[in-house]
N, C-alpha and C. Protein backbone atom coordinates (compact mmCIF):
# COMPACT_ATOMS: atom_id res chain seq x y z
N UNK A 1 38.94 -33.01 24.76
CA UNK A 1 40.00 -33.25 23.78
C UNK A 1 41.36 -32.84 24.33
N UNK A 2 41.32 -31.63 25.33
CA UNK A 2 42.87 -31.31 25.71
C UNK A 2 43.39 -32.68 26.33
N UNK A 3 42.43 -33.13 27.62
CA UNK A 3 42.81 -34.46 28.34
C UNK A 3 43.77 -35.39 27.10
N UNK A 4 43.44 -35.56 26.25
CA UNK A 4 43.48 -36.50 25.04
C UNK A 4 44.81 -36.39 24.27
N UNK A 5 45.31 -35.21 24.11
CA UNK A 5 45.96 -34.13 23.56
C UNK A 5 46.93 -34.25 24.60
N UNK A 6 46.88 -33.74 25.76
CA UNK A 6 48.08 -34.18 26.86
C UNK A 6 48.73 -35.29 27.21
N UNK A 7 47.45 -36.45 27.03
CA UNK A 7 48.57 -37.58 27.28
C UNK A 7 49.05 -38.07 25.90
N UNK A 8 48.79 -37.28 24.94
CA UNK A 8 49.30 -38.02 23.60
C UNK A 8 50.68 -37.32 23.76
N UNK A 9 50.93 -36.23 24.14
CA UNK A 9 52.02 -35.25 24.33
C UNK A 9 53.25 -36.00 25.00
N UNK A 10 52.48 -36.75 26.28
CA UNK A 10 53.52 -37.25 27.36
C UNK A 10 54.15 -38.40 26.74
N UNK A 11 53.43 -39.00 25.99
CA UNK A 11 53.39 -40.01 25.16
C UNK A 11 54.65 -40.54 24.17
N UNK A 12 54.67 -38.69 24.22
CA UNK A 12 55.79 -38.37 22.97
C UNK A 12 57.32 -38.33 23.65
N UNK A 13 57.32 -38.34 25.12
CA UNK A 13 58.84 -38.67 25.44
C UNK A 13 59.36 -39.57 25.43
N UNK A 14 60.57 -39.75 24.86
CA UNK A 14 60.74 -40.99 24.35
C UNK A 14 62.35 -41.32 25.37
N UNK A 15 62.71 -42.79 24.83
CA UNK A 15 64.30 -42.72 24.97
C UNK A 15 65.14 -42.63 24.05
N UNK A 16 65.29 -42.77 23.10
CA UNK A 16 65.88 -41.92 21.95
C UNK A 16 65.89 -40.85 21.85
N UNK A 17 67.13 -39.82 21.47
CA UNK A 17 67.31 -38.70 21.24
C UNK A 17 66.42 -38.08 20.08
N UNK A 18 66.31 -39.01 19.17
CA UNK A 18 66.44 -38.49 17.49
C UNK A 18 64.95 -38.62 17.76
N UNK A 19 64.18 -40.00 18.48
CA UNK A 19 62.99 -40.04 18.28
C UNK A 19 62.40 -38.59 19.17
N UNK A 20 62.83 -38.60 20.29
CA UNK A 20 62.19 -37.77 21.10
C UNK A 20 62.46 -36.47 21.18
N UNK A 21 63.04 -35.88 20.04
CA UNK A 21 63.57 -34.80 19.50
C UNK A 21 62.22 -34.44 18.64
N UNK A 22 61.67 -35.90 17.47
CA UNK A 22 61.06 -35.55 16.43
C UNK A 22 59.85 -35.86 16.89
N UNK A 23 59.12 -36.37 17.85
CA UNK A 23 57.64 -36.82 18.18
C UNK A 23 57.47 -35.05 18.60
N UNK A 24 58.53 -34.61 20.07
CA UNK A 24 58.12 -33.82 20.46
C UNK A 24 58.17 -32.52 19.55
N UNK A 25 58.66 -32.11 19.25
CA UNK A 25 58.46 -31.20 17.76
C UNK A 25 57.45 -31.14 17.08
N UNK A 26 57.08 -32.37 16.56
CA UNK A 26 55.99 -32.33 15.85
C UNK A 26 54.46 -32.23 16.60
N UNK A 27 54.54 -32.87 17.99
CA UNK A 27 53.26 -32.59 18.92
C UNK A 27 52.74 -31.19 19.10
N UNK A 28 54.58 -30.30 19.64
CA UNK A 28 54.38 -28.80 20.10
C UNK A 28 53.69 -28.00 18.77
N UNK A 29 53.86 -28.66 17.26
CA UNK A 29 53.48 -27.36 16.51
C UNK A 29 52.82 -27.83 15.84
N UNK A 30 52.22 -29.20 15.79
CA UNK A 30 50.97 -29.83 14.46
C UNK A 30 50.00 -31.28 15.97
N UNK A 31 50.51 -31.26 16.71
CA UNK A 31 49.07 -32.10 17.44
C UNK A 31 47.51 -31.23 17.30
N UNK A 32 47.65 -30.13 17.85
CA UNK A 32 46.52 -29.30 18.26
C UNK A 32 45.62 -29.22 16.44
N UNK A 33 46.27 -29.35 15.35
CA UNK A 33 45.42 -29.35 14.00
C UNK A 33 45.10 -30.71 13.72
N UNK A 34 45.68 -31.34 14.68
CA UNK A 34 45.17 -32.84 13.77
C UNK A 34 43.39 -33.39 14.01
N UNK A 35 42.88 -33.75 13.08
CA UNK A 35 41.85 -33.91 13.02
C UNK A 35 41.27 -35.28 14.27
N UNK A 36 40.47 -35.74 14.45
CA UNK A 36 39.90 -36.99 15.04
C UNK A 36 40.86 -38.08 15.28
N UNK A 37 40.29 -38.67 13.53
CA UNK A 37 40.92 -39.67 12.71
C UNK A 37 42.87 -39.75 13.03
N UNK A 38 43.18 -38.55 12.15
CA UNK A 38 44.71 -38.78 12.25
C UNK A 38 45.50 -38.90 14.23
N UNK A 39 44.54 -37.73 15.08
CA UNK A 39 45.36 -38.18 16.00
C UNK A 39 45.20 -39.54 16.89
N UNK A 40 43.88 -40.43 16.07
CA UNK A 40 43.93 -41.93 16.71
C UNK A 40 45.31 -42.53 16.11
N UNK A 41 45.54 -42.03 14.91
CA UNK A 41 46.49 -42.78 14.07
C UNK A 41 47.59 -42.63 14.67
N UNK A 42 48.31 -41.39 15.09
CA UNK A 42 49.30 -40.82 15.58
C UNK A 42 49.52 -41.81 17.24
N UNK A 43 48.47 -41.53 17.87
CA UNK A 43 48.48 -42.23 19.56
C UNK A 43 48.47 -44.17 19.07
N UNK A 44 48.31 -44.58 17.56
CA UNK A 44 48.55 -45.54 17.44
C UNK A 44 50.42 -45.89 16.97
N UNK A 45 50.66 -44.83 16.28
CA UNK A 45 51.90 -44.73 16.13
C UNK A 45 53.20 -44.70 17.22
N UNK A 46 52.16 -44.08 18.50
CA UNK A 46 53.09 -43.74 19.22
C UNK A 46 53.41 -45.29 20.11
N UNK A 47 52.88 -46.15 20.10
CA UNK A 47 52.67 -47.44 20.51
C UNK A 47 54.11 -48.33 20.24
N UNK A 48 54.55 -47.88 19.03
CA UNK A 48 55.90 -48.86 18.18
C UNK A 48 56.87 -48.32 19.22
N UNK A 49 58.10 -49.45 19.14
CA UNK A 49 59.22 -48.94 20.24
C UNK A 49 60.37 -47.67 19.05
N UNK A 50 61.08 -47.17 20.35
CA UNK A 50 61.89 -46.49 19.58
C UNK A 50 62.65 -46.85 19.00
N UNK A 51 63.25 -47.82 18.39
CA UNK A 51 64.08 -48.61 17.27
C UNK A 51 63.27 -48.84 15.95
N UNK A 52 62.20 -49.59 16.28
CA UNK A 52 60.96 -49.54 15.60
C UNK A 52 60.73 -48.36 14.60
N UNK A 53 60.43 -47.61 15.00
CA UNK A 53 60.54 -45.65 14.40
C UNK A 53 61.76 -45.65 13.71
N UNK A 54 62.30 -45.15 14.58
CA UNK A 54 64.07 -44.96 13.71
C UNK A 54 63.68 -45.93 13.06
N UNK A 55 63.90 -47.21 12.61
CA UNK A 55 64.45 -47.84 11.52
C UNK A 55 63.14 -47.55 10.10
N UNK A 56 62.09 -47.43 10.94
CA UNK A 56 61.23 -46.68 9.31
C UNK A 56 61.44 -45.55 8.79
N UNK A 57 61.53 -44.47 10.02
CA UNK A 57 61.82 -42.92 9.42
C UNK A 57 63.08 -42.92 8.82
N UNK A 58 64.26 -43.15 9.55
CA UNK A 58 65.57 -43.19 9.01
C UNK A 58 66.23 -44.31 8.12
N UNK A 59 65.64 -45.38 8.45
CA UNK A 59 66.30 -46.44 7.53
C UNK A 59 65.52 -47.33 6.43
N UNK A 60 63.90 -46.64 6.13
CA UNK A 60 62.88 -47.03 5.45
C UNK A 60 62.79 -48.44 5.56
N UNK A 61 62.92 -49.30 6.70
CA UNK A 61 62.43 -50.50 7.07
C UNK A 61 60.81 -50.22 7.33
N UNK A 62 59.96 -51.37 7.03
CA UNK A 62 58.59 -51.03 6.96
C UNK A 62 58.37 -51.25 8.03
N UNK A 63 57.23 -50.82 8.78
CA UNK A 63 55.79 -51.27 9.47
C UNK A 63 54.73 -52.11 9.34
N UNK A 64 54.72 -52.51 8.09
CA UNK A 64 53.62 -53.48 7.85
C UNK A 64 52.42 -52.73 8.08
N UNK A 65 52.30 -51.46 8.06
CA UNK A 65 50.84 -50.76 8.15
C UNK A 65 50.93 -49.64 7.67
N UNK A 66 50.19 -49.54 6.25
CA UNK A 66 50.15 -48.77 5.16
C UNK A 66 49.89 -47.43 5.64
N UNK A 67 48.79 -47.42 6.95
CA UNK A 67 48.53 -46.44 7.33
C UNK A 67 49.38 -45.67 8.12
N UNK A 68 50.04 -46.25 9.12
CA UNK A 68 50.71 -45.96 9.75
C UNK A 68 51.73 -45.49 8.99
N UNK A 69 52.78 -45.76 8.09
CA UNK A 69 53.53 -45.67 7.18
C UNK A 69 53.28 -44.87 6.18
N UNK A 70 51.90 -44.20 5.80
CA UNK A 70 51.59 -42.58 5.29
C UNK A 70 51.53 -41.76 6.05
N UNK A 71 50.65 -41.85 6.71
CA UNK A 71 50.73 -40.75 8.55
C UNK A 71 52.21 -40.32 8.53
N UNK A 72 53.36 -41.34 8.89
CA UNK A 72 54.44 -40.79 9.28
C UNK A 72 55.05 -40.01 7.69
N UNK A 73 55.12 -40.49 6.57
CA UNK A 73 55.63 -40.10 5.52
C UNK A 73 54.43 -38.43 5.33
N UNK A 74 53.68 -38.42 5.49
CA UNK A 74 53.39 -36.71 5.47
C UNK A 74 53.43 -36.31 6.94
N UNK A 75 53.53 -36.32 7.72
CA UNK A 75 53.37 -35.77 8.93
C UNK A 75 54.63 -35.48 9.40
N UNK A 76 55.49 -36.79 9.89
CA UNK A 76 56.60 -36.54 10.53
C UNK A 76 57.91 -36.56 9.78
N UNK A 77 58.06 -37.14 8.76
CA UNK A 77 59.24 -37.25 8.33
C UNK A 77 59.60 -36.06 7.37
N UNK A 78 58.99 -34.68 7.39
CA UNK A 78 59.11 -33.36 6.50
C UNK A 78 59.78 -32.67 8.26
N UNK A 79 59.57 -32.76 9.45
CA UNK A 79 60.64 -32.66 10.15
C UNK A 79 61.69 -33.27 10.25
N UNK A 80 62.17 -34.68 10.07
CA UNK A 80 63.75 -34.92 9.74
C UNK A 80 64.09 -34.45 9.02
N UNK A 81 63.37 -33.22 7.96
CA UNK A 81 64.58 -32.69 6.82
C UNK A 81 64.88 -31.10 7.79
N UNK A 82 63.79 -30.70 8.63
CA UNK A 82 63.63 -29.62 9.67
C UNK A 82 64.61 -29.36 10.29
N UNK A 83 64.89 -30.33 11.36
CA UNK A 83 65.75 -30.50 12.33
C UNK A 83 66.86 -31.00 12.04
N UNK A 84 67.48 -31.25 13.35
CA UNK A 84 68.78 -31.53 13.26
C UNK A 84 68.87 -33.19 13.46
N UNK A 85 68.26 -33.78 12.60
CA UNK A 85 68.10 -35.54 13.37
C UNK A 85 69.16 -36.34 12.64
């Protein structure tokens, strides 16, 4: 699982500031609790480009994937109120 866990990590550098501010944040202090299930969801999340992201987290443009689009609404987007994004 670490193997798994590391490249989901690397995964998380992004080219966006704001994105790669908030993936990596959230990897360093909630990857290691995520269950099975959610971190397939998450390494599926991490797949969308960085405009893609920004415009759901910050500008509530959808995804078209319900799942994907709860994952981020409890998981990641209680750090954009965290940080400085």
């Amino acid at each position: 699982m670490n193997i798994e866990i590391n490249r989901i990590q690397w995964k998380c550098r992004r080219g966006m500031r704001e994105i790669d501010l908030l993936l990596r944040e959230f990897s360093n202090s909630k990857l290691q609790t995520l269950d099975k299930d959610n971190l397939f969801i998450f390494n599926q999340i991490l797949d969308y480009d960085d405009q893609t992201l920004f415009d759901y987290i910050f500008k509530q443009e959808s995804l078209n994937n319900k799942i994907h689009e709860d994952f981020i609404n409890k998981y990641l987007k209680k750090f954009t109120k965290q940080g400085n994004f």
